[in-house]
C-alpha atoms as a PDB file:
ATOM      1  CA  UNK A   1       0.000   0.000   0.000  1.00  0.00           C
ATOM      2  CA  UNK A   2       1.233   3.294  -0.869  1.00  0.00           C
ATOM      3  CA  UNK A   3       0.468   6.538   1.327  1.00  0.00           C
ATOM      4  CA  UNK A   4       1.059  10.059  -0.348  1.00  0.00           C
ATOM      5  CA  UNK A   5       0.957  13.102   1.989  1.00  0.00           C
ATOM      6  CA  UNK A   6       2.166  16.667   1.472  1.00  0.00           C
ATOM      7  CA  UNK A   7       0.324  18.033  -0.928  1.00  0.00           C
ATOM      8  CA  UNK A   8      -1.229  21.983  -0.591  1.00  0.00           C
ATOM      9  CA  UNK A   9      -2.402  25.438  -1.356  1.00  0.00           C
ATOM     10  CA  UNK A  10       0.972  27.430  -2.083  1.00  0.00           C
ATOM     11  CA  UNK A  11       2.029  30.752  -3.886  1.00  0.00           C
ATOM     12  CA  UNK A  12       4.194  30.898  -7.463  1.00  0.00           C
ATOM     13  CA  UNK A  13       7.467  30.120  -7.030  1.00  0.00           C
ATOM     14  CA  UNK A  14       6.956  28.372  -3.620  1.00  0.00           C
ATOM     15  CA  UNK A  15       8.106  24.875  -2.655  1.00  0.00           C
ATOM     16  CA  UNK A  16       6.405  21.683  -1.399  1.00  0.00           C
ATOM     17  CA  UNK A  17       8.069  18.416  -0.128  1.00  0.00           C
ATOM     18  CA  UNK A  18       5.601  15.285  -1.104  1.00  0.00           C
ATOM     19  CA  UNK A  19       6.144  11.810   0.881  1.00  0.00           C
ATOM     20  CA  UNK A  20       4.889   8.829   0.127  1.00  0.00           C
ATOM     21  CA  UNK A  21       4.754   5.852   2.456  1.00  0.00           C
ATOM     22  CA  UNK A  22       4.799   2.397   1.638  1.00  0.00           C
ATOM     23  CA  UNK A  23       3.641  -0.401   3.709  1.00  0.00           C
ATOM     24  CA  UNK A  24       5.251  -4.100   3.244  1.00  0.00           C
ATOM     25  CA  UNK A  25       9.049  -5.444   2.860  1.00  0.00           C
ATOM     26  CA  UNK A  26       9.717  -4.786  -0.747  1.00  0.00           C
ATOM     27  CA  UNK A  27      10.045  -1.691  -1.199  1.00  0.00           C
ATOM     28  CA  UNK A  28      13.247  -1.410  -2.053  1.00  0.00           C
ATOM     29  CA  UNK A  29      13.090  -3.843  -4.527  1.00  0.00           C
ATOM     30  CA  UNK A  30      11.309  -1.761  -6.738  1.00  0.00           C
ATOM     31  CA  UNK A  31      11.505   1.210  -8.640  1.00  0.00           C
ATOM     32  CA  UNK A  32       9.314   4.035  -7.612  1.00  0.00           C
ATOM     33  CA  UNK A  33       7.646   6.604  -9.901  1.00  0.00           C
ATOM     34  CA  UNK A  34       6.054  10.454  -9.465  1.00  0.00           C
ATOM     35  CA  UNK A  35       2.672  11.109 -11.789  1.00  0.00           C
ATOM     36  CA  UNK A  36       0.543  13.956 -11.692  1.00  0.00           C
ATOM     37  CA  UNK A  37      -3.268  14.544 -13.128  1.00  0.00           C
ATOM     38  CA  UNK A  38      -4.920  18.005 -13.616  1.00  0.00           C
ATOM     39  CA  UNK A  39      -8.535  18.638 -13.516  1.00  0.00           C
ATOM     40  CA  UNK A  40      -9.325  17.391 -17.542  1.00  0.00           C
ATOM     41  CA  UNK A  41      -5.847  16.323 -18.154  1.00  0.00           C
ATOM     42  CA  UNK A  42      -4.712  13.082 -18.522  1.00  0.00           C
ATOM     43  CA  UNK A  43      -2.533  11.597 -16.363  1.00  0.00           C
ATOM     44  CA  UNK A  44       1.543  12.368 -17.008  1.00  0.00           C
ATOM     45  CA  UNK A  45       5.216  10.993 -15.594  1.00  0.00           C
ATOM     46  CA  UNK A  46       6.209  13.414 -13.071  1.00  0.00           C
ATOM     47  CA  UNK A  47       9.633  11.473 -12.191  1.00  0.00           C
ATOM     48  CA  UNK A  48      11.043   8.360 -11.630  1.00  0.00           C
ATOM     49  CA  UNK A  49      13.851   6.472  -9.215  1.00  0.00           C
ATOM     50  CA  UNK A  50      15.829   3.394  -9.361  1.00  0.00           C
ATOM     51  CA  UNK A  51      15.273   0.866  -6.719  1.00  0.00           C
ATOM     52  CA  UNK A  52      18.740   2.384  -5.235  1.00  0.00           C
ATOM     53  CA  UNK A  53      17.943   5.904  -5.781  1.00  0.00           C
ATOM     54  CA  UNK A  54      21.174   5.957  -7.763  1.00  0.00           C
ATOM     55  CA  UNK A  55      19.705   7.093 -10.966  1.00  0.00           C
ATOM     56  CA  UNK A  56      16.274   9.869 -11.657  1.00  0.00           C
ATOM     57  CA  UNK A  57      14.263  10.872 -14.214  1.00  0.00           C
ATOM     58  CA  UNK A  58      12.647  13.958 -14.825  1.00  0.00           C
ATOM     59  CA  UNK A  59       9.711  15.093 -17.352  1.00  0.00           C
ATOM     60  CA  UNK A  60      10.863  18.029 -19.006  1.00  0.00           C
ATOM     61  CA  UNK A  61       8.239  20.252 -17.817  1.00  0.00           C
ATOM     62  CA  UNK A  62       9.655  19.645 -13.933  1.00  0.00           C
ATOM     63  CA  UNK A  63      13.838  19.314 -15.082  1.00  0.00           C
ATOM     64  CA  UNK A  64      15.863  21.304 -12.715  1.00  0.00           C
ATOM     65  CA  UNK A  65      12.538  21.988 -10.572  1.00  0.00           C
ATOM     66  CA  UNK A  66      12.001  19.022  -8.781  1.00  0.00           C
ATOM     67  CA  UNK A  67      13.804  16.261  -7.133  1.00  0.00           C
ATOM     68  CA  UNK A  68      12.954  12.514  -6.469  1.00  0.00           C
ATOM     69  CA  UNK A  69      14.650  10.721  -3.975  1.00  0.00           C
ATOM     70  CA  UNK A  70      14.154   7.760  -1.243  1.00  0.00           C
ATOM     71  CA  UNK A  71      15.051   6.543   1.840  1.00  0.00           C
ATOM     72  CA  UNK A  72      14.647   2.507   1.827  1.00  0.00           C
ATOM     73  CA  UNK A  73      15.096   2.439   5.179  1.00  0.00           C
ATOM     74  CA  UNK A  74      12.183   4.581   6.007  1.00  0.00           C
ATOM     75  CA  UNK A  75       9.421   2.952   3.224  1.00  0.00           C
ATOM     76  CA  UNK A  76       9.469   6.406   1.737  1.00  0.00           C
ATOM     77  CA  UNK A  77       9.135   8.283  -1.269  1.00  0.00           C
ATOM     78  CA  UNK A  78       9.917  12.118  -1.687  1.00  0.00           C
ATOM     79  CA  UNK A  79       9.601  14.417  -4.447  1.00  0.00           C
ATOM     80  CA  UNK A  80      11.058  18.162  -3.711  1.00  0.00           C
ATOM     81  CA  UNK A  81       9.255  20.486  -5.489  1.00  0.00           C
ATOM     82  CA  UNK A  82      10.384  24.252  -6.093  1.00  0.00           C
ATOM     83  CA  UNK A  83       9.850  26.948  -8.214  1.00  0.00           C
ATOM     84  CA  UNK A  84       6.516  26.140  -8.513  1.00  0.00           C
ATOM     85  CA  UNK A  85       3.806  27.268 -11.111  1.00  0.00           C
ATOM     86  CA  UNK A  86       0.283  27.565 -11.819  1.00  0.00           C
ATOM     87  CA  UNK A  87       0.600  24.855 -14.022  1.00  0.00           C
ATOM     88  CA  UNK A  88       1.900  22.757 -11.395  1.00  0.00           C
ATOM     89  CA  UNK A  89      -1.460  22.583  -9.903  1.00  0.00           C
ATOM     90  CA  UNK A  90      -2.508  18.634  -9.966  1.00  0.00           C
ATOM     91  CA  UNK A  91      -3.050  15.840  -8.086  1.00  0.00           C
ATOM     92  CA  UNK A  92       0.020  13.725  -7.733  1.00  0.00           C
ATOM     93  CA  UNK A  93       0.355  10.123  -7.131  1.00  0.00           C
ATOM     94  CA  UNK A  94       2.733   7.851  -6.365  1.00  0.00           C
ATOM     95  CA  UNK A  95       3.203   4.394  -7.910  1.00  0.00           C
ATOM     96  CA  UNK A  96       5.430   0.925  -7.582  1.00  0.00           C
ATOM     97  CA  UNK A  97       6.877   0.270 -10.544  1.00  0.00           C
ATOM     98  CA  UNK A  98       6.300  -3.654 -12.122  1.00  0.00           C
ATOM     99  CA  UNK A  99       9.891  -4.143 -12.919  1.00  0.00           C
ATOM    100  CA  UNK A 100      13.528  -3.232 -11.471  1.00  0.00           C
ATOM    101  CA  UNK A 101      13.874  -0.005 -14.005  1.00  0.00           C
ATOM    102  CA  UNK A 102      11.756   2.587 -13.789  1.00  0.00           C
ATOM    103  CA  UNK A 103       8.833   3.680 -16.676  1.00  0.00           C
ATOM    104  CA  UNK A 104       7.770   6.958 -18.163  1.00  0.00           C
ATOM    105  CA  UNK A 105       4.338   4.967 -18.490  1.00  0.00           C
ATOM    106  CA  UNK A 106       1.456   4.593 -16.456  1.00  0.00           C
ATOM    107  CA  UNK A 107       1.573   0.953 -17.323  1.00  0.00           C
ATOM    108  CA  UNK A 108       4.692   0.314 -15.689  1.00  0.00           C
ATOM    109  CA  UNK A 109       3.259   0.584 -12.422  1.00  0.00           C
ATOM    110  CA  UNK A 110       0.922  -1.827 -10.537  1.00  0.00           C
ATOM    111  CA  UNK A 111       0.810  -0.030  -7.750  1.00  0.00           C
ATOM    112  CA  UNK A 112      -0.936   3.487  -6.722  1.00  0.00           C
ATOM    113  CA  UNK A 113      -1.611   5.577  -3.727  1.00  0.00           C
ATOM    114  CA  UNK A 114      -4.467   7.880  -3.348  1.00  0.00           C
ATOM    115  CA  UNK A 115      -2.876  11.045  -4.598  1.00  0.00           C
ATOM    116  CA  UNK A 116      -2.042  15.115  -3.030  1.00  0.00           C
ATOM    117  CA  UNK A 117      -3.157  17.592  -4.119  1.00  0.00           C
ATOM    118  CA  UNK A 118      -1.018  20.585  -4.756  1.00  0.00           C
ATOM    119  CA  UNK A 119      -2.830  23.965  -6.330  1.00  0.00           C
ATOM    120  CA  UNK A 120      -0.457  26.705  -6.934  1.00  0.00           C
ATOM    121  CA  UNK A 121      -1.589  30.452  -7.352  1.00  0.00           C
ATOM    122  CA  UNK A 122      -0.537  33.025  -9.298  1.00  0.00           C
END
């Protein structure tokens, strides 16, 4: 089970930490990915880790804005976000990845949590 938290109402150019929690033994077998859905949008890759946080991947849109990381020995999932923008402004959702490497696609994951919400305001 996967727990995302941190989401919330924050200016342009403000910052937000997301977490996400996982329950269970493996999950640092897996590799972990970052999506994000805005209100009529379809769902999009937000970022993606390796199952030793040693490599990331970014969607362009977020490059050089946000970081992923993990700490295995905490179950948990973090995505720094700064500089935000307006267009930020989506629920964001966590998700296990179904093999070692990480995906850019939603069907690479066969896991989800709930989803944050984070609206940014110009």
């Amino acid at each position: 089970q996967l727990q995302a938290s941190g989401g919330g109402l924050v200016q342009d150019g403000g910052s937000l930490r997301l977490s996400c929690a996982a329950s269970g033994r493996t999950f640092s077998m897996s590799a972990m990915g970052w999506f994000r859905q805005a209100p009529g949008k379809e769902r999009e890759f937000v970022a993606a880790i390796t199952r030793a946080g040693v490599s990331t991947y970014y969607a362009d849109s977020v490059k050089g804005r946000f970081t992923v990381s993990r700490d295995n020995a905490k179950n948990t999932l973090y995505l720094q976000t700064n500089s935000l923008k307006p267009e930020d402004t989506a629920v964001y959702y966590c998700a296990r990845s179904v093999g070692y490497s990480p995906s850019i696609s939603r069907e690479g994951y066969d896991m989800w949590g709930q989803g944050t919400e984070v609206t940014v305001s110009s």
